[in-house]
PDB file of N, CA and C in Angstrom:
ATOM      1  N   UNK A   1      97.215 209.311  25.354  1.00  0.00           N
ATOM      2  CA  UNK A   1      97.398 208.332  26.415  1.00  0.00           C
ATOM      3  C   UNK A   1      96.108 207.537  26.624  1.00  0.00           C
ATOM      4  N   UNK A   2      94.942 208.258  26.920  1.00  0.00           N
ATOM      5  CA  UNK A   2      93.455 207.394  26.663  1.00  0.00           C
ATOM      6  C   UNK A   2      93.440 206.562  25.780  1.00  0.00           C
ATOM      7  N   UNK A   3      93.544 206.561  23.981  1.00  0.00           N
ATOM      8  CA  UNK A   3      93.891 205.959  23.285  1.00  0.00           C
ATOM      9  C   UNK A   3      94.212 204.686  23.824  1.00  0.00           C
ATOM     10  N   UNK A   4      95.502 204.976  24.322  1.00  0.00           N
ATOM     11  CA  UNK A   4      96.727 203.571  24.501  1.00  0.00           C
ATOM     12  C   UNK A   4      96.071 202.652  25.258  1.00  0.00           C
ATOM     13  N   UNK A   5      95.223 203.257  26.463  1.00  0.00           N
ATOM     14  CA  UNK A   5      95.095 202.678  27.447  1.00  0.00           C
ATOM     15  C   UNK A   5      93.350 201.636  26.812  1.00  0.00           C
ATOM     16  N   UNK A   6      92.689 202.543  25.835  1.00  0.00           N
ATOM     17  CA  UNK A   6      91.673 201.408  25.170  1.00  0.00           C
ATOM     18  C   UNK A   6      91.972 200.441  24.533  1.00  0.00           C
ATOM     19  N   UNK A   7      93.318 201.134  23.606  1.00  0.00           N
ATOM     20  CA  UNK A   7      93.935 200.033  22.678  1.00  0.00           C
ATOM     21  C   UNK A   7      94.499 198.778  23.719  1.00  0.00           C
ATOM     22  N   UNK A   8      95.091 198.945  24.862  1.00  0.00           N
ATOM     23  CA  UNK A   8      95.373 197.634  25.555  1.00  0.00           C
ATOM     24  C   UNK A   8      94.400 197.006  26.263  1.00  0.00           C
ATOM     25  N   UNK A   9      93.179 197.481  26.541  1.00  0.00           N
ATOM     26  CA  UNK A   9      92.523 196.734  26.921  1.00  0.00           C
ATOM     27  C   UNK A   9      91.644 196.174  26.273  1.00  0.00           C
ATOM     28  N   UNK A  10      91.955 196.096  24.983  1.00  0.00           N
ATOM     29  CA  UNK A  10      90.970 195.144  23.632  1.00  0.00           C
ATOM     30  C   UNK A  10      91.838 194.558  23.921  1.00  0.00           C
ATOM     31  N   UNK A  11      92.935 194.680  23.119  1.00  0.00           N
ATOM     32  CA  UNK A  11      94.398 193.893  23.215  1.00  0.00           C
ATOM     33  C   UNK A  11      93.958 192.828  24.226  1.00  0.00           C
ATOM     34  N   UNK A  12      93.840 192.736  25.403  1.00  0.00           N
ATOM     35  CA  UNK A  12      93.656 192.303  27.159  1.00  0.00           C
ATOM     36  C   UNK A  12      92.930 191.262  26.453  1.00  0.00           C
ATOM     37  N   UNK A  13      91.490 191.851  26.267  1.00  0.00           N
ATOM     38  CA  UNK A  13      90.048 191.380  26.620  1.00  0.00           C
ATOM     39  C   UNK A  13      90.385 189.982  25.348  1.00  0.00           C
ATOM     40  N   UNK A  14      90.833 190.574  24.061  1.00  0.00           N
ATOM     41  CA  UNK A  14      91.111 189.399  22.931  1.00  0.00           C
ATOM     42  C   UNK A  14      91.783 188.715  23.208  1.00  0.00           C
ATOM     43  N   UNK A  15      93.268 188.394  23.886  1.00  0.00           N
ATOM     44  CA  UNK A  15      94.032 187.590  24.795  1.00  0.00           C
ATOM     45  C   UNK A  15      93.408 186.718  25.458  1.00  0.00           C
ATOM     46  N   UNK A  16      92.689 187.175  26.378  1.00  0.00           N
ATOM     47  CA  UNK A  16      91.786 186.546  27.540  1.00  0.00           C
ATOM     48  C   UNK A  16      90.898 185.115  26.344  1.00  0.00           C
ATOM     49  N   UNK A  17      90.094 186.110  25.534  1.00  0.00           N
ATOM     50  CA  UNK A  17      89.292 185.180  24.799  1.00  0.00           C
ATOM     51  C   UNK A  17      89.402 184.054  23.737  1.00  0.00           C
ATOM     52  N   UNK A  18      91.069 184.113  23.641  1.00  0.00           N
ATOM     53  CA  UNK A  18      91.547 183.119  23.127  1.00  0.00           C
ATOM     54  C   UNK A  18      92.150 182.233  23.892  1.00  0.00           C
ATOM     55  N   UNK A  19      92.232 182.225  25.616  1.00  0.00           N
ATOM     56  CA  UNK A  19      92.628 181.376  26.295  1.00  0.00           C
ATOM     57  C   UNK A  19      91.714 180.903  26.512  1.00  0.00           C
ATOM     58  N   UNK A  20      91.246 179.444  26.395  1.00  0.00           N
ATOM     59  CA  UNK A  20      90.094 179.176  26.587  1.00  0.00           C
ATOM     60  C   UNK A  20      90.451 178.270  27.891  1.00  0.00           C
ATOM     61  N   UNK A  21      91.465 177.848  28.385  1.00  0.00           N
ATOM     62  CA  UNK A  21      91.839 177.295  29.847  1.00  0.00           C
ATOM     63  C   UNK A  21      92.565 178.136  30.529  1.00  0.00           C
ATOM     64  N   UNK A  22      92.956 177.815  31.531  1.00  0.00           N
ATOM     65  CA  UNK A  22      94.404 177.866  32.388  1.00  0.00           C
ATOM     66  C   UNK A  22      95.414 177.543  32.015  1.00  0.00           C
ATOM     67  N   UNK A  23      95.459 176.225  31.447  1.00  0.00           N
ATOM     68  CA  UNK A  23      96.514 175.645  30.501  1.00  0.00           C
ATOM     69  C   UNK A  23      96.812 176.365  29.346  1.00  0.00           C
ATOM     70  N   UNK A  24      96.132 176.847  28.837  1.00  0.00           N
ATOM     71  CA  UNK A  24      96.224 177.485  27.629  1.00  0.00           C
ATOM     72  C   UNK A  24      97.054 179.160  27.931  1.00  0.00           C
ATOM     73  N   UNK A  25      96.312 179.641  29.130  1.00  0.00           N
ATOM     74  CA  UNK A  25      97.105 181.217  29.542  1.00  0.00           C
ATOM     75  C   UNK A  25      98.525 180.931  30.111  1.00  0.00           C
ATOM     76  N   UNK A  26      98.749 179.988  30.743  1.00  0.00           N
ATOM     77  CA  UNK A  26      99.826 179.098  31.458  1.00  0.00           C
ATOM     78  C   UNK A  26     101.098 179.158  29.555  1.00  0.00           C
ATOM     79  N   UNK A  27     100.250 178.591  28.742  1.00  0.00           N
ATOM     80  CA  UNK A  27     101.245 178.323  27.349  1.00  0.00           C
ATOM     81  C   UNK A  27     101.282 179.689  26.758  1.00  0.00           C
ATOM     82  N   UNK A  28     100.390 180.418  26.677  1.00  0.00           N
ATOM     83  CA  UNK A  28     100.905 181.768  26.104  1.00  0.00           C
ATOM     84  C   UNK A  28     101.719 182.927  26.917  1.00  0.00           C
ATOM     85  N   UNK A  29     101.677 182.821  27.729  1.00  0.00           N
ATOM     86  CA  UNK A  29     102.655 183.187  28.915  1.00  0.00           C
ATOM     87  C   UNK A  29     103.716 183.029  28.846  1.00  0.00           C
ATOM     88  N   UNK A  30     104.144 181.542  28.706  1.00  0.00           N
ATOM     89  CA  UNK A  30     105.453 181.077  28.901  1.00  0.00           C
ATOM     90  C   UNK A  30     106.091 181.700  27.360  1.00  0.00           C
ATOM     91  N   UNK A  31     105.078 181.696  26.183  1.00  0.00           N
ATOM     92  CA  UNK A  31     105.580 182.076  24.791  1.00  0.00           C
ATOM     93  C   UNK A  31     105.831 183.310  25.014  1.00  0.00           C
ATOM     94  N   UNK A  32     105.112 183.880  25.553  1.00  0.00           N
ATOM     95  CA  UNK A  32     105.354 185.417  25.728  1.00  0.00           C
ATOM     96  C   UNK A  32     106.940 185.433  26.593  1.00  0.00           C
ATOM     97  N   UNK A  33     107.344 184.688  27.892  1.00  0.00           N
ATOM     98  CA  UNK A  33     108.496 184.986  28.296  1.00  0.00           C
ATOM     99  C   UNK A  33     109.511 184.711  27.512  1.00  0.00           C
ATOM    100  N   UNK A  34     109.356 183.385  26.491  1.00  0.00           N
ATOM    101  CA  UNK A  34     110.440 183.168  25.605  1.00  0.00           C
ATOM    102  C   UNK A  34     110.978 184.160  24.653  1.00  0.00           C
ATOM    103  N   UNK A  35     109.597 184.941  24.031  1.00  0.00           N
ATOM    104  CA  UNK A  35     110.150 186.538  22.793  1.00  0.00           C
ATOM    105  C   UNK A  35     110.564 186.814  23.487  1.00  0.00           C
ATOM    106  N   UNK A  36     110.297 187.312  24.892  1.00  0.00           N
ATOM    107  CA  UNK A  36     111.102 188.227  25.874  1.00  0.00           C
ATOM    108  C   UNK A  36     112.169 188.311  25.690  1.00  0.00           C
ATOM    109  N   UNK A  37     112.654 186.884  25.945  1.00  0.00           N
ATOM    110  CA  UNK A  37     114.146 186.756  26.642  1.00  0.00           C
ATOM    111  C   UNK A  37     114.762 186.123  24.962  1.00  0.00           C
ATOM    112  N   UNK A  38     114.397 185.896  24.197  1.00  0.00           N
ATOM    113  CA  UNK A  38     114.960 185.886  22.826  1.00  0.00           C
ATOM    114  C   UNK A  38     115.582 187.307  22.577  1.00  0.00           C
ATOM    115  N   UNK A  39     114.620 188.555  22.626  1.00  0.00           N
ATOM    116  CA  UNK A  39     114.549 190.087  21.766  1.00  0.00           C
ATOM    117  C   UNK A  39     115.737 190.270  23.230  1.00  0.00           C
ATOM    118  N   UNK A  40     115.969 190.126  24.467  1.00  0.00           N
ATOM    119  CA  UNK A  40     116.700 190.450  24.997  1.00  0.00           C
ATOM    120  C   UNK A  40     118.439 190.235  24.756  1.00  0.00           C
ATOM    121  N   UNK A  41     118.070 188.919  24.283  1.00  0.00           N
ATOM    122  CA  UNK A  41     119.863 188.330  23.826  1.00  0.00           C
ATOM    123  C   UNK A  41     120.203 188.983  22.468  1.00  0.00           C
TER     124      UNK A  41
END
C-alpha cells in the first residue's frame, strides 16, 4: 500500500509539471473526464 501511495504521488507531481497553466490543467481534466465516461459506455 506505501508503494501505491509513492507511485501516485510521482504520478501527481509529473501531471502537475506538465500543466504548465490553468488552462492547460482545465484541458487535461476535461480529457481525463472524457476516458472516463468513454470506458464507462
Amino acid at each position: 500500500m506505501k508503494n501505491l501511495n509513492i507511485l501516485f504521488s510521482i504520478s501527481l507531481l509529473f501531471w502537475l509539471a506538465g500543466c504548465n497553466t490553468i488552462k492547460g490543467v482545465g484541458q487535461d481534466v476535461q480529457k481525463a473526464g472524457s476516458a472516463i465516461e468513454k470506458s464507462m459506455k
